[in-house]
C-alpha atoms as a PDB file:
ATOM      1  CA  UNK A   1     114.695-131.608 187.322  1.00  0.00           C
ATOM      2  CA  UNK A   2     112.611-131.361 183.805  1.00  0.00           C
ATOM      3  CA  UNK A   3     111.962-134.054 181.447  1.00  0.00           C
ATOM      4  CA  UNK A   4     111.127-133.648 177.997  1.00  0.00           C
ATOM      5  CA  UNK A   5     110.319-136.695 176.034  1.00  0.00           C
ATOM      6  CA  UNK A   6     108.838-136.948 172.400  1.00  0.00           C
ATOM      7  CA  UNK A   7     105.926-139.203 171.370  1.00  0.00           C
ATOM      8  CA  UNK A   8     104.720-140.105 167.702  1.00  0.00           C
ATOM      9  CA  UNK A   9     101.122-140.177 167.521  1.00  0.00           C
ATOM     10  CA  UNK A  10      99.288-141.079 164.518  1.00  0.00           C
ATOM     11  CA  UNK A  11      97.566-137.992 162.971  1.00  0.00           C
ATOM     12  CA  UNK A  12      94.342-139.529 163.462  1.00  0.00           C
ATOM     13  CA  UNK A  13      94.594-139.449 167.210  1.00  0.00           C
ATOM     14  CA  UNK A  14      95.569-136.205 166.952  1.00  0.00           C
ATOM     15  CA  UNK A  15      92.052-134.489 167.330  1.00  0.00           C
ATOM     16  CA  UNK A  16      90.705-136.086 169.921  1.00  0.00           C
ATOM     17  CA  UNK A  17      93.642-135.527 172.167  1.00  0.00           C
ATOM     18  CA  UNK A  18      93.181-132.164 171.260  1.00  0.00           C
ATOM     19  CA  UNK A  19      89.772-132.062 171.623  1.00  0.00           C
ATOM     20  CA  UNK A  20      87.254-129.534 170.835  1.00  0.00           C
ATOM     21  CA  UNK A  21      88.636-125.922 170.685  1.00  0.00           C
ATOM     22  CA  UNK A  22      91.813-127.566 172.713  1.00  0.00           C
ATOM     23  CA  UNK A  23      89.432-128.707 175.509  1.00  0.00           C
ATOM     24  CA  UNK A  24      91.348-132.247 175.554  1.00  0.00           C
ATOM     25  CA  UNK A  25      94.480-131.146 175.896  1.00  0.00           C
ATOM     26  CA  UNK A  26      94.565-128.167 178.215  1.00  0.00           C
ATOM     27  CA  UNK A  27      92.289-130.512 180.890  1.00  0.00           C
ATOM     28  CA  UNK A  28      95.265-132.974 180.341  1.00  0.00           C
ATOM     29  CA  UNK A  29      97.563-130.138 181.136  1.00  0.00           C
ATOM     30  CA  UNK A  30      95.471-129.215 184.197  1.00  0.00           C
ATOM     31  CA  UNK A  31      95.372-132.963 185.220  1.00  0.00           C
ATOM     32  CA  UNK A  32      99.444-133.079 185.403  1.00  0.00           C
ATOM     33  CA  UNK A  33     101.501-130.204 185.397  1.00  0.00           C
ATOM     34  CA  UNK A  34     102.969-131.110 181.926  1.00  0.00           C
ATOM     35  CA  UNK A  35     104.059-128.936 179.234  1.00  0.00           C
ATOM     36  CA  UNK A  36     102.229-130.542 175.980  1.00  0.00           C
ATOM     37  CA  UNK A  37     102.677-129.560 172.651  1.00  0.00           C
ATOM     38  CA  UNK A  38     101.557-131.493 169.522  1.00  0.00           C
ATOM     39  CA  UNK A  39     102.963-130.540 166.135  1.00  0.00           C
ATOM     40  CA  UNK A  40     100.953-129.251 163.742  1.00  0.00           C
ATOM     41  CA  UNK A  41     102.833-130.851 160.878  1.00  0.00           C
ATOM     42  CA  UNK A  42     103.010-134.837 160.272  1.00  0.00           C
ATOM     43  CA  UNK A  43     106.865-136.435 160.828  1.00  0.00           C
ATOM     44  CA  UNK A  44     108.298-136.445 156.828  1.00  0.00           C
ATOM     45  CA  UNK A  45     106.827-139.307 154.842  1.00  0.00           C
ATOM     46  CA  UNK A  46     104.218-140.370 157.807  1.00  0.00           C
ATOM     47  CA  UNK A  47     100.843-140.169 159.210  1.00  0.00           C
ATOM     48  CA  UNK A  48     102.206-139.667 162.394  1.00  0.00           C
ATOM     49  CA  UNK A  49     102.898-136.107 164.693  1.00  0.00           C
ATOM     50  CA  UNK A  50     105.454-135.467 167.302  1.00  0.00           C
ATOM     51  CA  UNK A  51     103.675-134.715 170.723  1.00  0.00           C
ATOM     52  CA  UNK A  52     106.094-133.164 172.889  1.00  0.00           C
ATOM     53  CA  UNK A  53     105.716-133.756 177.087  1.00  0.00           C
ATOM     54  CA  UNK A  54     107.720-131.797 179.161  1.00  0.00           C
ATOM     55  CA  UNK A  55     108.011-131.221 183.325  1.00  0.00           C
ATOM     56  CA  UNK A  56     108.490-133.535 186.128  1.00  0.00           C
ATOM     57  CA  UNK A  57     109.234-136.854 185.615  1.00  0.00           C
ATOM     58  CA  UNK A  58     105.634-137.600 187.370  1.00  0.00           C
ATOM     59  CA  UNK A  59     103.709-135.189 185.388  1.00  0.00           C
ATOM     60  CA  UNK A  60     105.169-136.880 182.365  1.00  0.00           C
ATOM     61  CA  UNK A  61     104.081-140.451 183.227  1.00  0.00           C
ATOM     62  CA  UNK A  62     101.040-138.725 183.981  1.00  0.00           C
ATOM     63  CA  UNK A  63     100.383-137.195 180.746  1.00  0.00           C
ATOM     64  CA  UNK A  64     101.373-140.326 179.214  1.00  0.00           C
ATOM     65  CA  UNK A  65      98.586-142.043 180.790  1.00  0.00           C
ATOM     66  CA  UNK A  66      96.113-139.383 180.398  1.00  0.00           C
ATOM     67  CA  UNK A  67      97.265-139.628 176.475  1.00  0.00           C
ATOM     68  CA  UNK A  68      96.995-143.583 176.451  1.00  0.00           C
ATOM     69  CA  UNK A  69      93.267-142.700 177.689  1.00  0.00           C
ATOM     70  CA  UNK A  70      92.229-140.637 174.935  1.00  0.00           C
ATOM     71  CA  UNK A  71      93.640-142.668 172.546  1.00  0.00           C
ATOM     72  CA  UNK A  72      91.975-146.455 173.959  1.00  0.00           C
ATOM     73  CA  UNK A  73      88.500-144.451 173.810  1.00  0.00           C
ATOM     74  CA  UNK A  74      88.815-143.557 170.821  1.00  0.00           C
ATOM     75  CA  UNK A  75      89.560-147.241 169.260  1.00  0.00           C
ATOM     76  CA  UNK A  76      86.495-147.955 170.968  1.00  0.00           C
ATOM     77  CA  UNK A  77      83.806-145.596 169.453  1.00  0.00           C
ATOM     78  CA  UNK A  78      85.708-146.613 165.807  1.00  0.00           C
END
């Protein structure tokens, strides 16, 4: 049975979990089966942007994982 669950990302994180031409994201997608879309538009009076996961409930903690990744790497290099 799908899942679809919603994350809010800040914008910032936003290219590097797309990655370079939407390398990032697509090798996520590889990695776990999920469905993930991130909106191109910020959430109304935020920095943030939805991402949207959707699939199996294990390709979705997947994906989260993968996401919490890119995001802990990033903090990092900064």
């Amino acid at each position: 049975m799908p899942v679809t669950l919603k994350l809010i990302v800040p914008a910032s994180q936003c290219g590097s979990l797309i990655g370079k031409g939407g390398s990032k994201i697509k090798e996520i997608r590889e990695i776990t089966g999920a469905s993930i879309q991130v909106a191109s538009e910020m959430l109304p009076n935020s920095t943030e942007r939805a991402v949207t996961l959707s699939g199996s409930a294990d390709s979705i903690t997947k994906s989260i994982y993968q996401i919490c990744c890119v995001m802990l790497e990033r903090r990092k290099i900064n």
